[in-house]
C-alpha atoms as a PDB file:
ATOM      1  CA  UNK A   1       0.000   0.000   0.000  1.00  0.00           C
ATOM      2  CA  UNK A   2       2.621   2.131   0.882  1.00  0.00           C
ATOM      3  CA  UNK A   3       4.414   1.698  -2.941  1.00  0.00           C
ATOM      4  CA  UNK A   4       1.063   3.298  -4.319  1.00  0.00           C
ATOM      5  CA  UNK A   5       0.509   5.965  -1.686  1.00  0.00           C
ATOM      6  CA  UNK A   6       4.138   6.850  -2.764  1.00  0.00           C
ATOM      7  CA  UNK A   7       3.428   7.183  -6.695  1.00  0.00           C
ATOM      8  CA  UNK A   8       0.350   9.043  -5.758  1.00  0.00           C
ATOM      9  CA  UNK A   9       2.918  11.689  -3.587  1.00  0.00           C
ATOM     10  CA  UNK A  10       5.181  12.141  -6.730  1.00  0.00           C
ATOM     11  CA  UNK A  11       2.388  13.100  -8.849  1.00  0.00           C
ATOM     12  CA  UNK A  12       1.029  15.800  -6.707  1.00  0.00           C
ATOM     13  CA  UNK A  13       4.294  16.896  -5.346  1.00  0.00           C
ATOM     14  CA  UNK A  14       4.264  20.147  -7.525  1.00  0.00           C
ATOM     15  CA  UNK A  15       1.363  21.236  -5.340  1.00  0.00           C
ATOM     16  CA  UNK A  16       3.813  22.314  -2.720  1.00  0.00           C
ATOM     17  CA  UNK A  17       4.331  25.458  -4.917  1.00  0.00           C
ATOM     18  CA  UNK A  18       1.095  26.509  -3.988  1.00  0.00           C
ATOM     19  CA  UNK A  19       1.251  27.422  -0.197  1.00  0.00           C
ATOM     20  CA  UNK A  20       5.176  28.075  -0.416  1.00  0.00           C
ATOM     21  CA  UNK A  21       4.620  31.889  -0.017  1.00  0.00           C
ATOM     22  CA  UNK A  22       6.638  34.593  -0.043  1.00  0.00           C
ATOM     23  CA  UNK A  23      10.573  34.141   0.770  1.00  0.00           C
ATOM     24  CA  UNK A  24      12.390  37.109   2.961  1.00  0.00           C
ATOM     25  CA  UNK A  25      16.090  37.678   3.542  1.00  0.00           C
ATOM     26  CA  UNK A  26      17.834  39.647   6.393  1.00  0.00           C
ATOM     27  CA  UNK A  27      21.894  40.048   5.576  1.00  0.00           C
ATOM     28  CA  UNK A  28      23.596  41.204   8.794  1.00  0.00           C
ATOM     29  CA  UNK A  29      27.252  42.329   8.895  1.00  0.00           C
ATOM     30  CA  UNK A  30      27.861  43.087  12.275  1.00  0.00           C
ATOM     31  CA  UNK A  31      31.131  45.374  13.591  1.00  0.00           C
ATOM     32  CA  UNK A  32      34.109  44.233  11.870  1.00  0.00           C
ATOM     33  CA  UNK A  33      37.384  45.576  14.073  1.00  0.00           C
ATOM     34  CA  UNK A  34      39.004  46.730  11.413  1.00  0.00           C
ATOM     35  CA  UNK A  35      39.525  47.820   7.558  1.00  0.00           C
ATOM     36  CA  UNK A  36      40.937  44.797   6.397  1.00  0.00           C
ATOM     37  CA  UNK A  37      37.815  42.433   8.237  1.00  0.00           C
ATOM     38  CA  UNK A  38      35.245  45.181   7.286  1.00  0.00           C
ATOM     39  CA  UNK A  39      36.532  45.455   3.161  1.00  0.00           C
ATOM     40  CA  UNK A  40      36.329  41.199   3.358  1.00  0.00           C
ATOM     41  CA  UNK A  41      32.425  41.149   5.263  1.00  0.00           C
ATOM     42  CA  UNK A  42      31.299  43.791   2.885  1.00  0.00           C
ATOM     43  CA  UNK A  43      32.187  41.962  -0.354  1.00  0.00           C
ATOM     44  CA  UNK A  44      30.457  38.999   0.761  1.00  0.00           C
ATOM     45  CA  UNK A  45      27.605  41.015   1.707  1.00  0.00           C
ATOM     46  CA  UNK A  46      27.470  42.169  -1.668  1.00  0.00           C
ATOM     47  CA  UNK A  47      27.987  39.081  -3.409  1.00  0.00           C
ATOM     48  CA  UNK A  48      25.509  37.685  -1.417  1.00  0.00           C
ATOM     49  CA  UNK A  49      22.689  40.842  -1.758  1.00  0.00           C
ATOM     50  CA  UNK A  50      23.291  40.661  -5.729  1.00  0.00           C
ATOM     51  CA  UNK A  51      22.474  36.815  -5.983  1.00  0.00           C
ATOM     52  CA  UNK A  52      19.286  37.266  -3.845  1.00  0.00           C
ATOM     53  CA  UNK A  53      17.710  40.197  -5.578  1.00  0.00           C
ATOM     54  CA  UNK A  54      19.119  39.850  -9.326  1.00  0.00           C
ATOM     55  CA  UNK A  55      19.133  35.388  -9.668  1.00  0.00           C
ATOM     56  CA  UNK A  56      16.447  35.025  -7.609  1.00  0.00           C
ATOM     57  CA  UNK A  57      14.545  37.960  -7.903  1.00  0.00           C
ATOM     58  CA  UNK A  58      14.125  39.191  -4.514  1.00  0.00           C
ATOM     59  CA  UNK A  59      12.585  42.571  -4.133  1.00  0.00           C
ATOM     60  CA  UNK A  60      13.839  45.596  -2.201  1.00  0.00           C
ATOM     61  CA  UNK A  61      11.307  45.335   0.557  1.00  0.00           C
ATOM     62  CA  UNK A  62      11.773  41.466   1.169  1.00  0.00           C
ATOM     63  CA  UNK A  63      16.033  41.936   0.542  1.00  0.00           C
ATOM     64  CA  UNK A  64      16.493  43.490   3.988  1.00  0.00           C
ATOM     65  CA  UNK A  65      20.334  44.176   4.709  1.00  0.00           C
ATOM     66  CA  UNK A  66      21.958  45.987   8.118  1.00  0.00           C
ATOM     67  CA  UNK A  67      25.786  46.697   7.829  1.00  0.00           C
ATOM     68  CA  UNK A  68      28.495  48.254   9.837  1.00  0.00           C
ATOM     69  CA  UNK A  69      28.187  51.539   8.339  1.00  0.00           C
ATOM     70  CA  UNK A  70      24.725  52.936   7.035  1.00  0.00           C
ATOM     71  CA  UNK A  71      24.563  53.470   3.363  1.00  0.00           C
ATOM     72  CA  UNK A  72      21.846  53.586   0.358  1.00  0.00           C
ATOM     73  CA  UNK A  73      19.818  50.181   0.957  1.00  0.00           C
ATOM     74  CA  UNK A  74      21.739  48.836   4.210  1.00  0.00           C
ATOM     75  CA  UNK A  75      20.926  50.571   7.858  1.00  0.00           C
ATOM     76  CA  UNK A  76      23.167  50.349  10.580  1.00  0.00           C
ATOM     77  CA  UNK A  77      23.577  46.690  12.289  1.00  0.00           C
ATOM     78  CA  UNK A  78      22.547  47.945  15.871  1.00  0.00           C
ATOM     79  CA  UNK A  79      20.861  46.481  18.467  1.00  0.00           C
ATOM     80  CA  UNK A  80      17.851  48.544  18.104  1.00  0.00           C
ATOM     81  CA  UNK A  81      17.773  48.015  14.176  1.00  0.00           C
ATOM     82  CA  UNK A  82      17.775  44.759  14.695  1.00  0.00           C
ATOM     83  CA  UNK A  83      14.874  44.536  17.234  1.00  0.00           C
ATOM     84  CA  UNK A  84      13.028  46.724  14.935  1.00  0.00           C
ATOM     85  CA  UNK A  85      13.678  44.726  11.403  1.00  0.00           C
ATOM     86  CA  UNK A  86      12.329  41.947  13.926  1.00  0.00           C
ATOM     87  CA  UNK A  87       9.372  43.727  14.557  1.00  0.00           C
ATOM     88  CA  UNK A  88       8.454  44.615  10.853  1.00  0.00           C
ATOM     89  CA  UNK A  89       8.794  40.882  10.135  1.00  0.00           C
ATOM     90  CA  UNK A  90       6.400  39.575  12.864  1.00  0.00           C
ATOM     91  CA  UNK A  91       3.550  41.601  11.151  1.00  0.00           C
ATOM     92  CA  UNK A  92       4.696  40.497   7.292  1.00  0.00           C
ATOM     93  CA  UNK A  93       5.624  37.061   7.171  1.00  0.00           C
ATOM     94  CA  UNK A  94       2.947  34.318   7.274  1.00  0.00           C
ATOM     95  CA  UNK A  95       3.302  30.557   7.529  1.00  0.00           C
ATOM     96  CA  UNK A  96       3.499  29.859   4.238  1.00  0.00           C
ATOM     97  CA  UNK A  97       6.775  32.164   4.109  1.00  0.00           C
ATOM     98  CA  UNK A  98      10.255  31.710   4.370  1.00  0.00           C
ATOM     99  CA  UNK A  99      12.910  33.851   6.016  1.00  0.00           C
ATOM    100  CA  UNK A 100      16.785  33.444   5.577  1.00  0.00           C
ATOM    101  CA  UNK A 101      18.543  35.015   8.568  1.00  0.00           C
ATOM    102  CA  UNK A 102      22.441  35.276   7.353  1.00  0.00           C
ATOM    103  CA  UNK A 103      24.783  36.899   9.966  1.00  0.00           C
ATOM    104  CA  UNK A 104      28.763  37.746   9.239  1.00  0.00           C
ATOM    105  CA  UNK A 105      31.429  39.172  11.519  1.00  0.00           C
ATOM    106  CA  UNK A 106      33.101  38.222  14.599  1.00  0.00           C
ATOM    107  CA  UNK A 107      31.552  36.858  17.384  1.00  0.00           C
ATOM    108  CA  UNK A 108      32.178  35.468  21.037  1.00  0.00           C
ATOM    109  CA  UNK A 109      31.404  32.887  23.666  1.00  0.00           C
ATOM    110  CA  UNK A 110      31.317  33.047  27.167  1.00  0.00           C
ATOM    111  CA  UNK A 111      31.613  30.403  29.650  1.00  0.00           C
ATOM    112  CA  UNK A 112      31.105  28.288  27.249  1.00  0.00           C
ATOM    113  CA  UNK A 113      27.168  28.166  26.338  1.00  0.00           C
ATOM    114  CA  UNK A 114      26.742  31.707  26.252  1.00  0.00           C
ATOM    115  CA  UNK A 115      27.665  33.087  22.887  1.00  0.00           C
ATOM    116  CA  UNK A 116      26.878  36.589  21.099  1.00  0.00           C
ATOM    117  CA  UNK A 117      26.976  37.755  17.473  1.00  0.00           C
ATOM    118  CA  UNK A 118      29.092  41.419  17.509  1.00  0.00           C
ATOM    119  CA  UNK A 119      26.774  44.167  16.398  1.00  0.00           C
ATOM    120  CA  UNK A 120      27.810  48.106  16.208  1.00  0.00           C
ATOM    121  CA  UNK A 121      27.074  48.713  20.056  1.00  0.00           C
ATOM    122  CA  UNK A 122      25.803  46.186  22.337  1.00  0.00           C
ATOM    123  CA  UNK A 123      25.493  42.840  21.185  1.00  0.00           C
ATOM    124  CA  UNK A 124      22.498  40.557  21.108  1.00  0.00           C
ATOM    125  CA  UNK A 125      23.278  36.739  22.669  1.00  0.00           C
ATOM    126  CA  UNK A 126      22.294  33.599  21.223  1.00  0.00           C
ATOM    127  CA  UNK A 127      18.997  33.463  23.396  1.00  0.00           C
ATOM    128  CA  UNK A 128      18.116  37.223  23.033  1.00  0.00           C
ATOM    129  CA  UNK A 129      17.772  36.556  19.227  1.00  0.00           C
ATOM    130  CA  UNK A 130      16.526  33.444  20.191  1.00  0.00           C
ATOM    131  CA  UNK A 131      13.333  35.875  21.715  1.00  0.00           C
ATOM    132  CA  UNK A 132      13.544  38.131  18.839  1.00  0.00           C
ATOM    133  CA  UNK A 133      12.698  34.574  16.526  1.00  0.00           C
ATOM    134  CA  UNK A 134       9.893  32.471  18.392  1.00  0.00           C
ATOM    135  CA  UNK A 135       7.158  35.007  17.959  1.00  0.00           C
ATOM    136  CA  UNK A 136       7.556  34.414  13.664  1.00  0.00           C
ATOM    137  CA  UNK A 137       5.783  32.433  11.525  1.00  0.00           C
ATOM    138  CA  UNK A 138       6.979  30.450   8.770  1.00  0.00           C
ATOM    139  CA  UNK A 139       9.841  28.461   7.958  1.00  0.00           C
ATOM    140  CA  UNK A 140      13.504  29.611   8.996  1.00  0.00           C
ATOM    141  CA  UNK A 141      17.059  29.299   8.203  1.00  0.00           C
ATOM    142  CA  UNK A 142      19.985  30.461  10.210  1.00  0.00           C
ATOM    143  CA  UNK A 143      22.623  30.848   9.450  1.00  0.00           C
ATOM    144  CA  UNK A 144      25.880  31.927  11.909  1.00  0.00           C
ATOM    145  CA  UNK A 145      28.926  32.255   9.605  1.00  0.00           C
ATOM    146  CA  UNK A 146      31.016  33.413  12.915  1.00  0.00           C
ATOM    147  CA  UNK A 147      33.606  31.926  14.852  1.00  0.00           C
ATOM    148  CA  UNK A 148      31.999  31.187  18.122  1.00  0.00           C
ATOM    149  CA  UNK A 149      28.894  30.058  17.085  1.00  0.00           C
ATOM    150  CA  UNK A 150      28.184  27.124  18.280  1.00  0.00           C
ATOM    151  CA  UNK A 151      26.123  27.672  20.686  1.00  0.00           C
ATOM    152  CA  UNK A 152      23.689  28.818  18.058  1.00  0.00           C
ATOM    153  CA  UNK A 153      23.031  25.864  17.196  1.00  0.00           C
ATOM    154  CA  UNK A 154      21.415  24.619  20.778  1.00  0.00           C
ATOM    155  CA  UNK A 155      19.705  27.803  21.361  1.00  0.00           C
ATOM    156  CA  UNK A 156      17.791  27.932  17.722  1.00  0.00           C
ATOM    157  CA  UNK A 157      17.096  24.922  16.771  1.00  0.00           C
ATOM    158  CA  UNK A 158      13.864  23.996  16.522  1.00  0.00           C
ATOM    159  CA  UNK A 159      10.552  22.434  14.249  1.00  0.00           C
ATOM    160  CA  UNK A 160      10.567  24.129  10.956  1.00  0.00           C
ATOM    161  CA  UNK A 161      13.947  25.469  11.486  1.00  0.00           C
ATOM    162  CA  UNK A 162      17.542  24.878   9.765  1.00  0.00           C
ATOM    163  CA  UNK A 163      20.232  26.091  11.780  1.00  0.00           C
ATOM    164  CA  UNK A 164      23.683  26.430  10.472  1.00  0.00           C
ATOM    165  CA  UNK A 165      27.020  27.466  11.720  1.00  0.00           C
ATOM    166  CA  UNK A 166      30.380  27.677  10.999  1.00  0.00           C
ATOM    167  CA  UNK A 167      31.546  25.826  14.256  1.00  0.00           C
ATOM    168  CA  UNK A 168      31.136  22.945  16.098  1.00  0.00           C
ATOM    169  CA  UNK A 169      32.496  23.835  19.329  1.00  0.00           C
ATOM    170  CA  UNK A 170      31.886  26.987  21.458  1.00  0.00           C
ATOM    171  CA  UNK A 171      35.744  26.876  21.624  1.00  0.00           C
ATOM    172  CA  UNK A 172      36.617  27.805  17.949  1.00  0.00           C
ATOM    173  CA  UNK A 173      36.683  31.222  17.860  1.00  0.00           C
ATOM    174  CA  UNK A 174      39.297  31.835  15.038  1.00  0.00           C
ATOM    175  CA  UNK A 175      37.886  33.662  11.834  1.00  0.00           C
ATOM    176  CA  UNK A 176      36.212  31.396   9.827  1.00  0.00           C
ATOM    177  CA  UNK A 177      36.309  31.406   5.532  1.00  0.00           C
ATOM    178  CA  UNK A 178      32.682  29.317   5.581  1.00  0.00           C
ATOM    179  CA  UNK A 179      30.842  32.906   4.842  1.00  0.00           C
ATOM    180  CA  UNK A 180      32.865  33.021   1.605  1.00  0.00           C
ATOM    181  CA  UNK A 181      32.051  29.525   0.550  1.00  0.00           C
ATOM    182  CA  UNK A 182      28.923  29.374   1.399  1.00  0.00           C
ATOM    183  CA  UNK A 183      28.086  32.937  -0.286  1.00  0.00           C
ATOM    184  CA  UNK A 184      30.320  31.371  -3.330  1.00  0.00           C
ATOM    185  CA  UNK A 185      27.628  28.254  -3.930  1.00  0.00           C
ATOM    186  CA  UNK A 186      24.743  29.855  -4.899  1.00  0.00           C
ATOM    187  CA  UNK A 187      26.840  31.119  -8.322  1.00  0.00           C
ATOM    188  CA  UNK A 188      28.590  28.039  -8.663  1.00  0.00           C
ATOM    189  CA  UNK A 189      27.255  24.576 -10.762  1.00  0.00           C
ATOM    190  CA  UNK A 190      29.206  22.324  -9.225  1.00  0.00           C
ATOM    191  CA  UNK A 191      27.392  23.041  -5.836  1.00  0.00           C
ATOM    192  CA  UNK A 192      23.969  21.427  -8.052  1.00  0.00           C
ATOM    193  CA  UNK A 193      25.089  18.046  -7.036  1.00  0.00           C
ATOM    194  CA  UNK A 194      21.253  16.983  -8.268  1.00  0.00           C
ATOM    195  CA  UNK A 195      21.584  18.580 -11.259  1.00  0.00           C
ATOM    196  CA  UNK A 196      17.887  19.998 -11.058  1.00  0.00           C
ATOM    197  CA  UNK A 197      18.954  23.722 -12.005  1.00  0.00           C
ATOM    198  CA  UNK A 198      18.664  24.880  -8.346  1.00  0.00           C
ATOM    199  CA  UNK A 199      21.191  24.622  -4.725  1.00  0.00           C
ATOM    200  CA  UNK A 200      19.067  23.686  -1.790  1.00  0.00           C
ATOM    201  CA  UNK A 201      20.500  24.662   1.583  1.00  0.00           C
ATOM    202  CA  UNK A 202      22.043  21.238   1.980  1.00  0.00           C
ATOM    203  CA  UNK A 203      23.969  21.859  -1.316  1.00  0.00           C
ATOM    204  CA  UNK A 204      25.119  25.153  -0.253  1.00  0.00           C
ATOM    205  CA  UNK A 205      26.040  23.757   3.505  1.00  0.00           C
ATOM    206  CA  UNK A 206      27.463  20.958   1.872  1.00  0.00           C
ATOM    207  CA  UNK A 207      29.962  23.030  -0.976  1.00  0.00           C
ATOM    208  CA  UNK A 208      30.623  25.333   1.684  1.00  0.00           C
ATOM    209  CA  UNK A 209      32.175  22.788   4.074  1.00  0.00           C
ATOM    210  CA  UNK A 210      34.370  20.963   1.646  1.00  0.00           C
ATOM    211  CA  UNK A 211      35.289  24.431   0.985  1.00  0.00           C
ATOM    212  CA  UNK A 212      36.414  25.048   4.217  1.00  0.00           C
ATOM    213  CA  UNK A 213      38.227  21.587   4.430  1.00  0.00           C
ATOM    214  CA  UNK A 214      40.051  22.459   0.914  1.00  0.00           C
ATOM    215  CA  UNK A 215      41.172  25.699   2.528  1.00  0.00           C
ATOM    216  CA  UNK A 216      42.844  24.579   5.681  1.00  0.00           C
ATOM    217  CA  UNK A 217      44.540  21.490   3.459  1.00  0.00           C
ATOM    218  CA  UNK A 218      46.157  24.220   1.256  1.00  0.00           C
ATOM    219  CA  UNK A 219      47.673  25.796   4.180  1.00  0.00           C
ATOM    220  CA  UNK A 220      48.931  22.807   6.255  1.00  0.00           C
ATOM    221  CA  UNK A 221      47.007  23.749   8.990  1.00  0.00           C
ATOM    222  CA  UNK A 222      44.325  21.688  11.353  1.00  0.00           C
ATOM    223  CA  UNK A 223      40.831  22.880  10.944  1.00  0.00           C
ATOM    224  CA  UNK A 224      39.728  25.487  13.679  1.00  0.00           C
ATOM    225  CA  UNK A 225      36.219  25.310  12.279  1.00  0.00           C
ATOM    226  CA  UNK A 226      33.977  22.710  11.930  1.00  0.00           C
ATOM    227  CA  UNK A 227      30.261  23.633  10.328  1.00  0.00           C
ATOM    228  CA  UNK A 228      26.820  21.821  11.666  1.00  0.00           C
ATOM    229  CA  UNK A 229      23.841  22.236  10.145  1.00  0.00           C
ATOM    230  CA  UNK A 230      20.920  20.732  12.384  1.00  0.00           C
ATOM    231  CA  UNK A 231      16.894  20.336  10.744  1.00  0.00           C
ATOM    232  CA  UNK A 232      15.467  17.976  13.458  1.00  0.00           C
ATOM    233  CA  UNK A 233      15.125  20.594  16.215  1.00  0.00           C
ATOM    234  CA  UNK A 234      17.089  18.699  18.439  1.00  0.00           C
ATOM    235  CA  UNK A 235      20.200  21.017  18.401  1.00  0.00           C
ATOM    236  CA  UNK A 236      23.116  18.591  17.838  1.00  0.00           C
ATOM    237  CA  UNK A 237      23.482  18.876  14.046  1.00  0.00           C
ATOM    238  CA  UNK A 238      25.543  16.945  11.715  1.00  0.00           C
ATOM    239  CA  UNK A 239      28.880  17.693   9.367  1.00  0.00           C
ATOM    240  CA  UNK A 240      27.627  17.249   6.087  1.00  0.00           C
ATOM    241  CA  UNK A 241      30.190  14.329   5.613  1.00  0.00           C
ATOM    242  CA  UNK A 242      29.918  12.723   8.738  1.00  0.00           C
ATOM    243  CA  UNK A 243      26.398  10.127   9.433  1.00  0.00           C
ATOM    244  CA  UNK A 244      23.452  12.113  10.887  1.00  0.00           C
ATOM    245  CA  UNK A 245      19.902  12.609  11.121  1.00  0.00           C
ATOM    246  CA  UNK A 246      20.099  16.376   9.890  1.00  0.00           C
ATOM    247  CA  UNK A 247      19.584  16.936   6.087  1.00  0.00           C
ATOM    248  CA  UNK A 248      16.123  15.721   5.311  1.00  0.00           C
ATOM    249  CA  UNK A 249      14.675  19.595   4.997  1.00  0.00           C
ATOM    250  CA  UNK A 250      17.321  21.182   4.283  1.00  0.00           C
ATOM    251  CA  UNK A 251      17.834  19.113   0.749  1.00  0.00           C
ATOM    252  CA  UNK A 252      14.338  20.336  -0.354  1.00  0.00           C
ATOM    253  CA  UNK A 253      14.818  24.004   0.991  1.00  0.00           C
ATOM    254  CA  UNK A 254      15.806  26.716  -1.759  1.00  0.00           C
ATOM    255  CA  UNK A 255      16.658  30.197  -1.670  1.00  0.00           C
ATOM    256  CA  UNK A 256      14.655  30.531  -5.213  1.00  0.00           C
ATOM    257  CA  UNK A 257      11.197  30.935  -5.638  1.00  0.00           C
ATOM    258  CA  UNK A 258       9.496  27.841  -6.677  1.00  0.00           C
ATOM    259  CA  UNK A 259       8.033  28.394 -10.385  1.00  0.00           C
ATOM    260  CA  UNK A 260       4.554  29.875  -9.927  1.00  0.00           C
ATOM    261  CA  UNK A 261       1.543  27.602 -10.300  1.00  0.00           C
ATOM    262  CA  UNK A 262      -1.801  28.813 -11.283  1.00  0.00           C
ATOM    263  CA  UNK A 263      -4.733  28.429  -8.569  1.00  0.00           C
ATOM    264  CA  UNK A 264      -7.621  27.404  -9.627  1.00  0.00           C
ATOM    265  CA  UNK A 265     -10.759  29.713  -9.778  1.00  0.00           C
ATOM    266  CA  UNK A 266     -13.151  27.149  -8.194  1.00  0.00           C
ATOM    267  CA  UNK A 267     -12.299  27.581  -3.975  1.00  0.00           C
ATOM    268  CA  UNK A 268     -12.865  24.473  -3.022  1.00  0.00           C
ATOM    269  CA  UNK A 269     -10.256  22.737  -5.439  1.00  0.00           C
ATOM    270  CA  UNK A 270      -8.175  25.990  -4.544  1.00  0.00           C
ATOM    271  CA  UNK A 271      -8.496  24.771  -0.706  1.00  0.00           C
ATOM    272  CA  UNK A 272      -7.968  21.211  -1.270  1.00  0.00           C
ATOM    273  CA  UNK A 273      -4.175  21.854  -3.169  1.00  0.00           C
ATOM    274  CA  UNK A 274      -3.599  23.819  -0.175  1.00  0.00           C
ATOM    275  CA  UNK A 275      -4.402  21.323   2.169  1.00  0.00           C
ATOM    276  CA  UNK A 276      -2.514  18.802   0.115  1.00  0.00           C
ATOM    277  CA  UNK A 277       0.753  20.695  -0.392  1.00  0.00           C
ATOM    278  CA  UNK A 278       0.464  21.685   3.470  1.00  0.00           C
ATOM    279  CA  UNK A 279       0.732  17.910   4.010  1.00  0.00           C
ATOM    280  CA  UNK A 280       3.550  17.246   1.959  1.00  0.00           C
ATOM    281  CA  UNK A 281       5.431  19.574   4.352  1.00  0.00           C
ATOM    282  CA  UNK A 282       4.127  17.768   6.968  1.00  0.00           C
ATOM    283  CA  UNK A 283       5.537  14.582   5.452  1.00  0.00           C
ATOM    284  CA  UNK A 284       8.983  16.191   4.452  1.00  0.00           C
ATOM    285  CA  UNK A 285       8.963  16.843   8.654  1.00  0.00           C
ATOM    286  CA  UNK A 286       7.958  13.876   9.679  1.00  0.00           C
ATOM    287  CA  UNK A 287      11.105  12.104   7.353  1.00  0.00           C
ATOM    288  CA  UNK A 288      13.524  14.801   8.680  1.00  0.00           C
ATOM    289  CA  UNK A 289      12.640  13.099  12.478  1.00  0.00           C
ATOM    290  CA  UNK A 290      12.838   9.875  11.228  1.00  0.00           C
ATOM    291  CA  UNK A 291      15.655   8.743  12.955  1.00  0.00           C
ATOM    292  CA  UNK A 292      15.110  10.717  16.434  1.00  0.00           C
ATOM    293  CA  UNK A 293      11.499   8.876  16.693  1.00  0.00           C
ATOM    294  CA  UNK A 294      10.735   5.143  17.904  1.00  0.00           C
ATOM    295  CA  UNK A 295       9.594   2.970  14.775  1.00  0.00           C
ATOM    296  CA  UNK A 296       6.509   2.165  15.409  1.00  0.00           C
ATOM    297  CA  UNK A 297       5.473   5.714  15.730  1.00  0.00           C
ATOM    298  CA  UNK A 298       6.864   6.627  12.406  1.00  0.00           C
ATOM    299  CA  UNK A 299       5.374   3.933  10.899  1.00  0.00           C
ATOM    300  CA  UNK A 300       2.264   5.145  12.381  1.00  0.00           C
ATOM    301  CA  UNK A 301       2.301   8.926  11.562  1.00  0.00           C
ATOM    302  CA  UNK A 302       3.715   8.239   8.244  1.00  0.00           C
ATOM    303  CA  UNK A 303       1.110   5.945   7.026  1.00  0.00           C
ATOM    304  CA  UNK A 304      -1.644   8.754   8.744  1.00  0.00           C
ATOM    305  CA  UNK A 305      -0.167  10.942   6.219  1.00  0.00           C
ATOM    306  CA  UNK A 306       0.159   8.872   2.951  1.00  0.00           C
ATOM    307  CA  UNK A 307      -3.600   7.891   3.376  1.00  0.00           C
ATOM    308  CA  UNK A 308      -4.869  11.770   3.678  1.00  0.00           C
ATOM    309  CA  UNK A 309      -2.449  12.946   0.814  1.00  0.00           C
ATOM    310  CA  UNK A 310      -4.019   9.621  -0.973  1.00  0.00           C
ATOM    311  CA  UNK A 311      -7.757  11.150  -0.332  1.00  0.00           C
ATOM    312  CA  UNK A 312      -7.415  14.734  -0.975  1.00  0.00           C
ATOM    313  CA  UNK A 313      -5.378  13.777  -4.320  1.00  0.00           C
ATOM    314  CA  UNK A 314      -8.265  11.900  -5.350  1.00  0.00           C
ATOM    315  CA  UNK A 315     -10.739  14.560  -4.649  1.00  0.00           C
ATOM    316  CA  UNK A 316      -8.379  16.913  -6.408  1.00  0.00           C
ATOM    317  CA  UNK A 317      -8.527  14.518  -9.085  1.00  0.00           C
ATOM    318  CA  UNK A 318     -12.544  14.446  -9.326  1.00  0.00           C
ATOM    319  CA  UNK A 319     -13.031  18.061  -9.447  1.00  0.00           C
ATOM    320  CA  UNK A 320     -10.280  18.550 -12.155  1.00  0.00           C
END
């Protein structure tokens, strides 16, 4: 039963399109300590600004961008600017919608769970943007390119979340060169290890880390950073070459818009592809836990889930 349930899955899985919503991106480059650091964060600010609005097509007013030094389209990355982008977004984004939090700069741990992303002025910790995130909607990714950030990872991570940073220790606190990997994927083929045209976040986590590896071979050195990317909620996180149950979301998550698909004028059709495609999320969930829930359960919740995707295809199919 399962085997058909599955075919019927494949065939409606373009439905997701329809509830995926809007998609939102906040680009934070937070005080630099010097020209050299602040020339380095700004170009991958920019190379990172210019992929989101000109390849994917993200407009001014959902391409939000804070930076060390105010200029035309970036306001200064203070603590108050940052509490109030925070506020904007609570009354925009929806469920269906997706926000991309990407921060870049130095940041710092202390004793040892405590950690805090370095903004111009006071500094926000781990759990103060931790606040500043549970009151949104929609689907999130995180992502802490900064030495130190570790701790991130425990303090975010959560259901409907992916969570990534350039660490895996609260100890490494060098600079880290994941930012400029991980900016670089997005423009590069080779990160489309699927070949289907786009890089999910697992792509881009996944370039970016051999990346980093690559990098610290060149120079002789041992690795000081280590990045974790963590989709389960349960804050541990996985290297993307090492076994884990982190990944599942992530490899269906994209930066670009799905391609548009018309609604249908009747409602009720119009209500059941919502219903559907919001079930297919719900089953992309459910797989991401797999591994973190007893099997029975699964077995259980997944087969709840095949059968209602199986009965609102077919009414989908009877009102076509």
């Amino acid at each position: 039963m399962f085997g058909f349930l599955a075919i019927l899955i494949c065939c409606s899985i373009s439905a997701r399109a329809a509830q995926a919503g809007e998609r939102y991106a906040l680009v934070i480059t937070g005080a630099s300590g010097g020209d050299a650091y602040a020339q380095k964060y700004q170009k991958w600010r920019a190379a990172f600004t210019a992929t989101l609005r000109e390849k994917f097509g993200y407009a001014g007013d959902r391409l939000l961008v804070l930076a060390e030094t105010e200029s035309q389209g970036a306001q200064k990355s203070t603590r108050e600017n940052v509490r109030r982008v925070f506020g904007d977004l609570r009354q925009r984004l929806t469920k269906d919608d997706q926000l991309l939090v990407l921060l870049i700069g130095h940041g710092t741990t202390m004793d040892g769970d405590e950690a805090k992303f370095n903004l111009v002025g006071p500094d926000l910790s781990a759990v103060e943007w931790a606040d500043l995130l549970r009151p949104l909607p929609g689907r999130l990714v995180f992502i802490n390119t900064t030495g130190g950030s570790f701790p991130f990872l425990r303090t975010l991570a959560g259901r409907g979340r992916i969570v990534l940073t350039a660490t895996d220790n609260a100890a490494q606190q060098y600079e880290t060169v994941f930012p400029e990997y991980f900016v670089k994927a997005f423009d590069d083929p080779a990160a489309d290890v699927d070949k289907n045209g786009r890089v999910s976040i697992w792509e881009a986590f996944t370039y970016a880390s051999a990346g980093v590896q690559q990098w610290f071979e060149q120079k002789g050195q041992l690795p000081t950073e280590r990045p974790l990317l963590d989709d389960t909620g349960a804050g541990i996180g996985r290297e993307a070459l090492n076994p884990g149950v982190d990944g599942a979301v992530a490899r269906v998550t994209y930066l670009a818009p799905d391609a548009p698909i018309a609604m249908p004028t009747d409602s009720a059709l119009a209500g059941l592809m919502r219903r559907r495609a919001d079930l297919e999320q719900q089953l992309e969930e459910l797989k991401a836990r797999k591994e973190s829930m007893p099997p029975d359960q699964y077995a259980a919740e997944l087969e709840k889930l095949l059968i209602e995707i199986a009965r609102v295809s077919a009414q989908i199919r009877s009102k076509s």
